[in-house]
C-alpha atoms as a PDB file:
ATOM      1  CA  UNK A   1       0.000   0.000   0.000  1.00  0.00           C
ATOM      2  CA  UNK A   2       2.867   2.387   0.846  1.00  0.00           C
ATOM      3  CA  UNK A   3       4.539   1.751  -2.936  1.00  0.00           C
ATOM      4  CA  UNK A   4       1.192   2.484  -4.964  1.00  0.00           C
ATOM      5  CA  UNK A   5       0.999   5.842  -2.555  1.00  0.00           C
ATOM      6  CA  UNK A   6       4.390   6.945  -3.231  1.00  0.00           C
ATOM      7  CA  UNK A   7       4.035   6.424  -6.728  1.00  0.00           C
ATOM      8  CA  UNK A   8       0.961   8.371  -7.152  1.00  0.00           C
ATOM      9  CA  UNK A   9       2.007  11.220  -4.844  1.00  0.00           C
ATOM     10  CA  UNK A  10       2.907  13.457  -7.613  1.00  0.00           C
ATOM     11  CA  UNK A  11      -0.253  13.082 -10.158  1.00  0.00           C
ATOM     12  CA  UNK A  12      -3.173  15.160 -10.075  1.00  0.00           C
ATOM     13  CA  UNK A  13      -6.198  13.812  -8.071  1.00  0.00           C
ATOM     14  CA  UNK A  14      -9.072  11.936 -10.961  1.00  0.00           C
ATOM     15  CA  UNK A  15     -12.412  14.598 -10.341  1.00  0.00           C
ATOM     16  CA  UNK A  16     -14.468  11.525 -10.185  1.00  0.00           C
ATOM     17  CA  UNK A  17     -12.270   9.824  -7.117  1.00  0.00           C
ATOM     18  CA  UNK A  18     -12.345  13.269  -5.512  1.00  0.00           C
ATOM     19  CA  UNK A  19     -15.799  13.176  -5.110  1.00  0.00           C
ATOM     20  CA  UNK A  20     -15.879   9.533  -4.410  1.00  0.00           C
ATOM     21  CA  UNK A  21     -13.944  10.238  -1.597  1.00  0.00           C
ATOM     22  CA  UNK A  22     -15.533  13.166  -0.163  1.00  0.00           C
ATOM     23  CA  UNK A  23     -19.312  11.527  -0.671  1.00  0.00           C
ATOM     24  CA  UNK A  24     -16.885   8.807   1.888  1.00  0.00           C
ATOM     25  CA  UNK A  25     -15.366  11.166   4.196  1.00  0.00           C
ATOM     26  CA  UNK A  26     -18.802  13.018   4.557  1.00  0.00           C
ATOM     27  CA  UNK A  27     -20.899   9.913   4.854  1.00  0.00           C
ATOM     28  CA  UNK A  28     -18.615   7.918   8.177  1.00  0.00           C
ATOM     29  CA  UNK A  29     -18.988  12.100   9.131  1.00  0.00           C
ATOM     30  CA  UNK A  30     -22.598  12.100   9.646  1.00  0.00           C
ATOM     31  CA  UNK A  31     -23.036   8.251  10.671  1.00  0.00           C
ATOM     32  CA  UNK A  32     -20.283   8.666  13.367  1.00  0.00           C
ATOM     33  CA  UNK A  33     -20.695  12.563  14.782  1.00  0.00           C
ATOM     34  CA  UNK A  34     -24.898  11.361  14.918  1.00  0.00           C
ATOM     35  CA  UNK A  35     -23.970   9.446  18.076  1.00  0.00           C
ATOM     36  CA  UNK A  36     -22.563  12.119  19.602  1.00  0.00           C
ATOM     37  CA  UNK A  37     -26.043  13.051  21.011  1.00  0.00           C
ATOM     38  CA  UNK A  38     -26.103   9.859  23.110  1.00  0.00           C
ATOM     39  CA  UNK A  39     -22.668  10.785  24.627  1.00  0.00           C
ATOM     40  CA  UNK A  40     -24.035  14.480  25.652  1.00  0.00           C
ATOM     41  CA  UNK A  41     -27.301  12.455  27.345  1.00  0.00           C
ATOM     42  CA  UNK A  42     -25.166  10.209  28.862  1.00  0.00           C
ATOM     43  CA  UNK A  43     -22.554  12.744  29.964  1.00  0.00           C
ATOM     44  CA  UNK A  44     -24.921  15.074  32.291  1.00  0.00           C
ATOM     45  CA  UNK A  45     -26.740  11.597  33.179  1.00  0.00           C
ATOM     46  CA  UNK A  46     -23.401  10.859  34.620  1.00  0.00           C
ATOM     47  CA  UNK A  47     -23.161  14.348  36.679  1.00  0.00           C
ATOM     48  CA  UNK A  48     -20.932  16.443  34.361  1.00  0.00           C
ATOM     49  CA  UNK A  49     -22.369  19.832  33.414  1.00  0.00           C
ATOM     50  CA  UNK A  50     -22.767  21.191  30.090  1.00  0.00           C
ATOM     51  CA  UNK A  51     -19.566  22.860  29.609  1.00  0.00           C
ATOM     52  CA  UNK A  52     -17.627  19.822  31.234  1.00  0.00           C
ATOM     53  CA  UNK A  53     -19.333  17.691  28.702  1.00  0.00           C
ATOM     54  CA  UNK A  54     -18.407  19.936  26.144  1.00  0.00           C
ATOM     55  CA  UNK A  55     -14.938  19.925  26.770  1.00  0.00           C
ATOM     56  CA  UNK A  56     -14.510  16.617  26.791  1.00  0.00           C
ATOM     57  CA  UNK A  57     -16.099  15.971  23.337  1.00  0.00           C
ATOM     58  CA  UNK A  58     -13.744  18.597  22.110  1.00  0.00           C
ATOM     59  CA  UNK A  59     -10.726  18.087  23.787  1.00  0.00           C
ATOM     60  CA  UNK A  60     -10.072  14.045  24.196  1.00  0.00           C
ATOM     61  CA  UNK A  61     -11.960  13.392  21.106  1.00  0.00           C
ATOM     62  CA  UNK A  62     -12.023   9.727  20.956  1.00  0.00           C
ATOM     63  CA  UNK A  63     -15.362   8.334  21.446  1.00  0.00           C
ATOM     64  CA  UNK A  64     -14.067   4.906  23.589  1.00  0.00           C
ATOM     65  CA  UNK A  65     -12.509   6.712  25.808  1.00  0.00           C
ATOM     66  CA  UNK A  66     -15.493   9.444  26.563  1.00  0.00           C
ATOM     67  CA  UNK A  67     -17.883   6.301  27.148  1.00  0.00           C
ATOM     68  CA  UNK A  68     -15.449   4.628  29.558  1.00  0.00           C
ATOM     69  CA  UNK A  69     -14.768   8.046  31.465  1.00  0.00           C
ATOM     70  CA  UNK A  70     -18.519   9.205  32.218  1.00  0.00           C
ATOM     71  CA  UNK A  71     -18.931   5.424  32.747  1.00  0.00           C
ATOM     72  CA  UNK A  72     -16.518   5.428  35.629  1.00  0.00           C
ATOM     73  CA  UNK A  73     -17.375   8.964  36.981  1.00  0.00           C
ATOM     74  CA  UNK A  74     -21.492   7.797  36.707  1.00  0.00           C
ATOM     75  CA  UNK A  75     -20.245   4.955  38.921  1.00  0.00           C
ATOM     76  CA  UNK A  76     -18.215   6.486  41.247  1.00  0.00           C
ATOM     77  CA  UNK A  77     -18.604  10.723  41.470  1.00  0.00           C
ATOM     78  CA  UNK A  78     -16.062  12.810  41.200  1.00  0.00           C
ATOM     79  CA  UNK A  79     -13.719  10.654  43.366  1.00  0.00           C
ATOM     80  CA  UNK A  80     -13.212   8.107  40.624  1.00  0.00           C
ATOM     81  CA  UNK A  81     -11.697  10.742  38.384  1.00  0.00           C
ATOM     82  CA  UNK A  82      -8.124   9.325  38.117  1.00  0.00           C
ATOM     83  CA  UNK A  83      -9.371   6.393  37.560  1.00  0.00           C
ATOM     84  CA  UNK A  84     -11.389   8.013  35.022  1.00  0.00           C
ATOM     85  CA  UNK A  85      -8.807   9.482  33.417  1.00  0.00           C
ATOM     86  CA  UNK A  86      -6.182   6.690  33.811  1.00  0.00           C
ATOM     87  CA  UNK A  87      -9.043   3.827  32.033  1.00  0.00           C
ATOM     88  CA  UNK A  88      -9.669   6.385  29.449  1.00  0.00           C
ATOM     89  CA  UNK A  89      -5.915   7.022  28.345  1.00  0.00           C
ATOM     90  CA  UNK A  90      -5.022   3.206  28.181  1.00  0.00           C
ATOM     91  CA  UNK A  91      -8.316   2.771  25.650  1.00  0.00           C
ATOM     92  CA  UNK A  92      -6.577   5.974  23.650  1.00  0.00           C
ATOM     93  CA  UNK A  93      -3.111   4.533  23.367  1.00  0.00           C
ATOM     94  CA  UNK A  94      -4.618   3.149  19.742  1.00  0.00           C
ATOM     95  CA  UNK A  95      -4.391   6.314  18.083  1.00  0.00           C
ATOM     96  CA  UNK A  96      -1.062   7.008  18.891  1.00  0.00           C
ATOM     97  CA  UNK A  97      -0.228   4.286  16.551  1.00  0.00           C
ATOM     98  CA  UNK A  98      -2.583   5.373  14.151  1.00  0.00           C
ATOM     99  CA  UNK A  99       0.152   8.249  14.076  1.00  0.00           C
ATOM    100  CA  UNK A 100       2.583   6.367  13.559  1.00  0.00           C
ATOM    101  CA  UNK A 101       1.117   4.613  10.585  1.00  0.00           C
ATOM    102  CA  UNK A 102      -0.187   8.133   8.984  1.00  0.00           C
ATOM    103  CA  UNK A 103       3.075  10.431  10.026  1.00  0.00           C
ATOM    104  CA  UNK A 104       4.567   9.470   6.825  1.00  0.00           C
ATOM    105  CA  UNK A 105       1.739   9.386   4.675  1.00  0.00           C
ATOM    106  CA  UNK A 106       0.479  12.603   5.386  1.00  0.00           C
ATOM    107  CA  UNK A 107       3.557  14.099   5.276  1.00  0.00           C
ATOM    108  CA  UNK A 108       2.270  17.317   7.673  1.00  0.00           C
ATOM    109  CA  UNK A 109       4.100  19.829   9.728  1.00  0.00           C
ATOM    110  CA  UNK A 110       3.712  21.968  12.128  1.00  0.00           C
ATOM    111  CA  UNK A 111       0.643  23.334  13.248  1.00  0.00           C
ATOM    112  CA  UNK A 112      -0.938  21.379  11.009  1.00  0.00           C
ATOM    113  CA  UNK A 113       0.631  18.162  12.626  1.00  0.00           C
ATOM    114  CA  UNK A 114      -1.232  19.083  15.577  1.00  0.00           C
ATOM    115  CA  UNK A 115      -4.409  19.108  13.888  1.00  0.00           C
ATOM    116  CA  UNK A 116      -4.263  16.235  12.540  1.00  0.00           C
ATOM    117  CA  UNK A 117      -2.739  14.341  15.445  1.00  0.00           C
ATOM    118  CA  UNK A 118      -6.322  15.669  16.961  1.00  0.00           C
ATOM    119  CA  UNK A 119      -8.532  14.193  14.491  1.00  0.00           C
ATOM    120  CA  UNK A 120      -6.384  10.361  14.210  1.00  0.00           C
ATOM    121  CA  UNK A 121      -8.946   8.244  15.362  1.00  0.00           C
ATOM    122  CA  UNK A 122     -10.703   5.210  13.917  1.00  0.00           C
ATOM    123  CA  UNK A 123     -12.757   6.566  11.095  1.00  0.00           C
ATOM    124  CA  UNK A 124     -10.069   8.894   9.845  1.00  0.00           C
ATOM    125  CA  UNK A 125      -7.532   6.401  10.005  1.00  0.00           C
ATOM    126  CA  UNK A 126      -9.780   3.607   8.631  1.00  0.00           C
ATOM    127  CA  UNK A 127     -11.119   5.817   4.997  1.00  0.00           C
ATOM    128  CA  UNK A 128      -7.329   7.478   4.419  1.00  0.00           C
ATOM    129  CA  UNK A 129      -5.518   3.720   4.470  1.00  0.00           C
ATOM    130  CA  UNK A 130      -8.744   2.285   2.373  1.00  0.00           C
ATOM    131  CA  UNK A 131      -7.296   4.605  -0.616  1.00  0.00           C
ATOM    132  CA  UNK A 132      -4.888   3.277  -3.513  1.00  0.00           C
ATOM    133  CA  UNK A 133      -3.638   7.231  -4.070  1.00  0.00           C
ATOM    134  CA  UNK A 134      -1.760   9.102  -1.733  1.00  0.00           C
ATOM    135  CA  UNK A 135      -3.812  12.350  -2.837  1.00  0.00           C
ATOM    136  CA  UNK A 136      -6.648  10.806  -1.758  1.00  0.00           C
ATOM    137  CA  UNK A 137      -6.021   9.319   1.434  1.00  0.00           C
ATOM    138  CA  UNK A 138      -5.097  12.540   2.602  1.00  0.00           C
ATOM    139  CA  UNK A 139      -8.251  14.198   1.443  1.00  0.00           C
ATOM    140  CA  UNK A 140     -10.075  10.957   2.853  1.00  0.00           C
ATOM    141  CA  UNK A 141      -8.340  11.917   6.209  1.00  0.00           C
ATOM    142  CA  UNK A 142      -9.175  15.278   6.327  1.00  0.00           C
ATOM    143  CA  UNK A 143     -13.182  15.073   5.161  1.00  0.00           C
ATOM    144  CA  UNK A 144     -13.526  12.024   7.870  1.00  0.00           C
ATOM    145  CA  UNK A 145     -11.396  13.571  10.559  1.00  0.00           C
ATOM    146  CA  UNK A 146     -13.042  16.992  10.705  1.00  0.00           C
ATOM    147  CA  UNK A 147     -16.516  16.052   9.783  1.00  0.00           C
ATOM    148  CA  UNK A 148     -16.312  13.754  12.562  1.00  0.00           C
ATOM    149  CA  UNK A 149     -15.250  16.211  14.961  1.00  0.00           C
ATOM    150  CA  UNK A 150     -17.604  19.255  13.855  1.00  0.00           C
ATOM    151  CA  UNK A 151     -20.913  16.979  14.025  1.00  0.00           C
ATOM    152  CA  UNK A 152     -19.865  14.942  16.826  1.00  0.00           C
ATOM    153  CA  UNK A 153     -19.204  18.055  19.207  1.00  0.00           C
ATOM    154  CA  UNK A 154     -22.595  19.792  17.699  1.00  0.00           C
ATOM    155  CA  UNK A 155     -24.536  16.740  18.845  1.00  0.00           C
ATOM    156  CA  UNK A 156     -22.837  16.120  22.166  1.00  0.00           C
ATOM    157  CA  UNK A 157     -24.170  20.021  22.172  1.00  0.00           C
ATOM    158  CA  UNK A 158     -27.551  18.515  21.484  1.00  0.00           C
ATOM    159  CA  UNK A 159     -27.636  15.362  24.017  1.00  0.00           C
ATOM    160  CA  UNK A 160     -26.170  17.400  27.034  1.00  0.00           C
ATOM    161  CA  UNK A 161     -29.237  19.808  26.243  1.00  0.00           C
ATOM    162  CA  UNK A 162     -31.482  17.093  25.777  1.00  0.00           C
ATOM    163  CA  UNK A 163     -30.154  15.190  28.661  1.00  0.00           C
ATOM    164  CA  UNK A 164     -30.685  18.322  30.743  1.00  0.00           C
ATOM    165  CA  UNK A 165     -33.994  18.327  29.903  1.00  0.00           C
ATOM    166  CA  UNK A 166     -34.734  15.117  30.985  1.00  0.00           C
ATOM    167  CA  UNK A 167     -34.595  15.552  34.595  1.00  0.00           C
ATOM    168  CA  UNK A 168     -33.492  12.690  37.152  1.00  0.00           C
ATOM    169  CA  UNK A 169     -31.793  10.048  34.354  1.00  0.00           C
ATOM    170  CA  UNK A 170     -32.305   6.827  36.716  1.00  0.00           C
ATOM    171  CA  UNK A 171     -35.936   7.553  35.474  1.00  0.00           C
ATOM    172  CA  UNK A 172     -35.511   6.637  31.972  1.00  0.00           C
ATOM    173  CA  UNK A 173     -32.341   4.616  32.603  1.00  0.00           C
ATOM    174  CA  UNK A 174     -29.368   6.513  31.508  1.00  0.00           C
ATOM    175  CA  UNK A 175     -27.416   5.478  34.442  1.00  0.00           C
ATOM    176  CA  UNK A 176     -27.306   2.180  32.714  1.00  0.00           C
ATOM    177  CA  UNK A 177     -26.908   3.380  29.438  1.00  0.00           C
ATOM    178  CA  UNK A 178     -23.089   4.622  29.332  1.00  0.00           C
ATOM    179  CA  UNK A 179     -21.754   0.568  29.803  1.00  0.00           C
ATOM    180  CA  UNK A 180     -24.617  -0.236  27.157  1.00  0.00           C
ATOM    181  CA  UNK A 181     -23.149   2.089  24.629  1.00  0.00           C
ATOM    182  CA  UNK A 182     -19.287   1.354  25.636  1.00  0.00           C
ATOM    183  CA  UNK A 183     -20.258  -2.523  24.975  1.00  0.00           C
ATOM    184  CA  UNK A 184     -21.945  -1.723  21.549  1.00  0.00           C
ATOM    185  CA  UNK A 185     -19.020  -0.005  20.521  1.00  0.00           C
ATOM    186  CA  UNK A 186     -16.833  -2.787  21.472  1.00  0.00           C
ATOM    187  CA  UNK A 187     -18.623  -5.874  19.822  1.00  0.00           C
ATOM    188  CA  UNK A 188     -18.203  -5.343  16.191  1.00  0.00           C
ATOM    189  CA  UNK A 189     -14.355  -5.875  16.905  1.00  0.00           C
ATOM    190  CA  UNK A 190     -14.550  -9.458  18.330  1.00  0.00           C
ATOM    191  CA  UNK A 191     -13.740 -11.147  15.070  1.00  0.00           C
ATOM    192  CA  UNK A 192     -11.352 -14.070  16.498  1.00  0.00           C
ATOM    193  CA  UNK A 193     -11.613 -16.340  19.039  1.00  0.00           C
ATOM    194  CA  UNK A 194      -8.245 -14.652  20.875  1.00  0.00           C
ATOM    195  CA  UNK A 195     -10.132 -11.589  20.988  1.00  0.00           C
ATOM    196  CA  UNK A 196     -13.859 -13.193  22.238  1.00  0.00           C
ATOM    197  CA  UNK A 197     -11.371 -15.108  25.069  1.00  0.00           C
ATOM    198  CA  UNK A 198      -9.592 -11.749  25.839  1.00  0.00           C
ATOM    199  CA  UNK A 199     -13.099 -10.050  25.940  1.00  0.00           C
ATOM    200  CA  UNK A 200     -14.449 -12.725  28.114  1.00  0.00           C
ATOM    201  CA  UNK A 201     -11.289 -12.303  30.489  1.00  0.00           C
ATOM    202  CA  UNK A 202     -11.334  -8.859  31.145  1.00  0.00           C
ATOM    203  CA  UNK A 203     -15.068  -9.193  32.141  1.00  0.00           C
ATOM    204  CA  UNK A 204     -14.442 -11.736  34.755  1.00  0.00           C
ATOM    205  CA  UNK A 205     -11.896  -9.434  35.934  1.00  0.00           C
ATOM    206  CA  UNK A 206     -14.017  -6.138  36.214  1.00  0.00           C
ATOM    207  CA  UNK A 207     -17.137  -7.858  37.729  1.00  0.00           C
ATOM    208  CA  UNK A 208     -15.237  -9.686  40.272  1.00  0.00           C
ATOM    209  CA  UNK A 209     -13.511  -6.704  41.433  1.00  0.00           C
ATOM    210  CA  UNK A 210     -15.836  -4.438  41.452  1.00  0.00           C
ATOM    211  CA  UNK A 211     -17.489  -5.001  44.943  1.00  0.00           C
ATOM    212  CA  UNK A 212     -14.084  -4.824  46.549  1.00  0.00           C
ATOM    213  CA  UNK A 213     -12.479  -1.615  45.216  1.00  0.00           C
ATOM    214  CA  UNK A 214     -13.330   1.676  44.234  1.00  0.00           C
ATOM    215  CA  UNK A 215     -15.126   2.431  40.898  1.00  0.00           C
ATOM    216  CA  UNK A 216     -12.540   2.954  37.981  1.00  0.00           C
ATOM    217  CA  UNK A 217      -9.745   0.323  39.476  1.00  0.00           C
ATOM    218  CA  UNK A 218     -11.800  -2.776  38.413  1.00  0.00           C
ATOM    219  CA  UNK A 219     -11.497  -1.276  34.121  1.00  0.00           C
ATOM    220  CA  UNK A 220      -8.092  -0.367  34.782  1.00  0.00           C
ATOM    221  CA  UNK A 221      -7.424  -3.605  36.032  1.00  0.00           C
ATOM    222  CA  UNK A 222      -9.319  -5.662  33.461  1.00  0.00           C
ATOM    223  CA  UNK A 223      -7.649  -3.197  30.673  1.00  0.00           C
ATOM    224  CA  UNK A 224      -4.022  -4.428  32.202  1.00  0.00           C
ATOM    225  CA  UNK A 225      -4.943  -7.798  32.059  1.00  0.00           C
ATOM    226  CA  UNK A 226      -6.559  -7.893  28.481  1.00  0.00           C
ATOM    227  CA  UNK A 227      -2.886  -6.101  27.009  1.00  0.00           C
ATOM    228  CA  UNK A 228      -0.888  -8.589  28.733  1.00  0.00           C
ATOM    229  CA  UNK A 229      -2.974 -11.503  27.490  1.00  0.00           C
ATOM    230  CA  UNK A 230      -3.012  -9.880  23.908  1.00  0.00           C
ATOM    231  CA  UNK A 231       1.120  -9.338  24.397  1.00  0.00           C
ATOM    232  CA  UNK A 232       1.280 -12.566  25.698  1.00  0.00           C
ATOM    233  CA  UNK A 233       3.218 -15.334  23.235  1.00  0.00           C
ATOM    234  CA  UNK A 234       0.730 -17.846  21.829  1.00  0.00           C
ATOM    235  CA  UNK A 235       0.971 -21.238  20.430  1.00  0.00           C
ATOM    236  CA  UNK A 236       1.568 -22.610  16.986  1.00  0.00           C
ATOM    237  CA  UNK A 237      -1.510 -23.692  17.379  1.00  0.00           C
ATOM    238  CA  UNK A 238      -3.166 -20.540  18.503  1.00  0.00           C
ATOM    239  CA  UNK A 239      -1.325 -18.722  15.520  1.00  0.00           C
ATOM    240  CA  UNK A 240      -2.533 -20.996  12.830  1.00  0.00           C
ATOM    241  CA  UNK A 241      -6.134 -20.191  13.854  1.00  0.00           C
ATOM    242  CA  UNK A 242      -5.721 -16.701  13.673  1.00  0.00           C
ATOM    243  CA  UNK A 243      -3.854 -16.904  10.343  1.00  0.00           C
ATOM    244  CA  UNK A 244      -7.066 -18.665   9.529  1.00  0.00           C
ATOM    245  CA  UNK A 245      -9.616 -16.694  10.935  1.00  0.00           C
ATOM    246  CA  UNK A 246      -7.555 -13.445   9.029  1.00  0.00           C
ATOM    247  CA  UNK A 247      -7.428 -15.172   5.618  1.00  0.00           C
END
């Protein structure tokens, strides 16, 4: 993939592939930044205020994380905020090698390094490495990758209003909801049996630990556990099956 973007790096992007790619940017735009509203609802559900909310949708950016940290703060108040904040930086860690897969290709610098070191997350990453031209994975990175951010921020906007609206959340269940929506986001991505087993792990974990310690130390513990299981060497047998399961 890296040869066929080198080689095209210095040819004029086709019209028709430049508005393939936009109508691709702009589409995983409006699908992703549309659940935004659920992570404003959730967000005041979970005792943040509006600007708080708002600040976290523009500032750490990645939706994973934002589930996980309301999701520990719901749980435990203020109090759990390291933990918060430690569970939601561990779940993060995946975009910084994003970066390190798109430094190169983008070739940025600068203040514009910054920006897009802001908007590396899944979708961004996912529709700029999809693309056989170099031109166009950087337009595909850019359309995702701001789209995303604009739409998701306006509708965390929306849900934090429309949470506030709501009045006590345990009445419609929004106390519930933030795990609900952290889970949903997970389960598309168990697609081998190491990762169902690694899932499955990390569950036992959290649940067993979490009448016994504070709220946030049960994900950060489970998180630990599911990296050193996934770092862990496996078997020849265990690496035929995945070889398997990939082709």
């Amino acid at each position: 993939m890296t040869a066929v973007h080198e080689k095209s790096a210095g040819t004029r992007l086709d019209p028709v592939l430049r508005r393939q790619v936009w109508r691709q940017g702009l589409s995983v735009g409006v699908a992703t930044g549309a659940y935004g509203i659920s992570f404003g609802a959730l967000a005041v559900a979970a005792g943040l205020n509006l600007w708080q909310t708002q600040a976290l949708s523009a500032l750490m950016f990645t939706g994973g994380s934002q589930f996980a940290f309301i999701g520990i703060v719901g749980g435990g108040g203020l109090g759990a905020t390291p933990a918060a904040i430690a569970a939601s930086s561990m779940l993060g860690i995946r975009n910084g090698l994003y970066a390190l897969e798109l430094t190169q290709l983008l070739g940025v610098t600068r203040l514009r390094r910054l920006a897009a070191a802001h908007v590396t997350i899944d979708e961004s990453t996912a529709v700029a490495v999809s693309q056989g031209d170099v031109r166009a994975a950087r337009l595909g990175f850019w359309v995702t990758g701001l789209s995303v951010f604009v739409l998701w921020n306006l509708m965390t906007l929306a849900g934090a209003l429309v949470g506030n609206a709501l009045g006590d959340p345990k009445q419609w269940g929004l106390d519930g909801a933030a795990c609900a929506a952290f889970t949903a986001l997970l389960w598309p991505r168990l697609k081998s049996r190491d990762a169902v087993g690694i899932a499955v792990l990390a569950a036992v974990i959290a649940i067993g630990l979490s009448p016994a310690v504070p709220a946030g130390v049960p994900v950060i513990a489970a998180a630990a556990a599911a990296l050193l299981a996934w770092r862990a060497p496996r078997t020849a047998a265990g690496q035929a099956r995945t070889e398997e399961t990939q082709s």
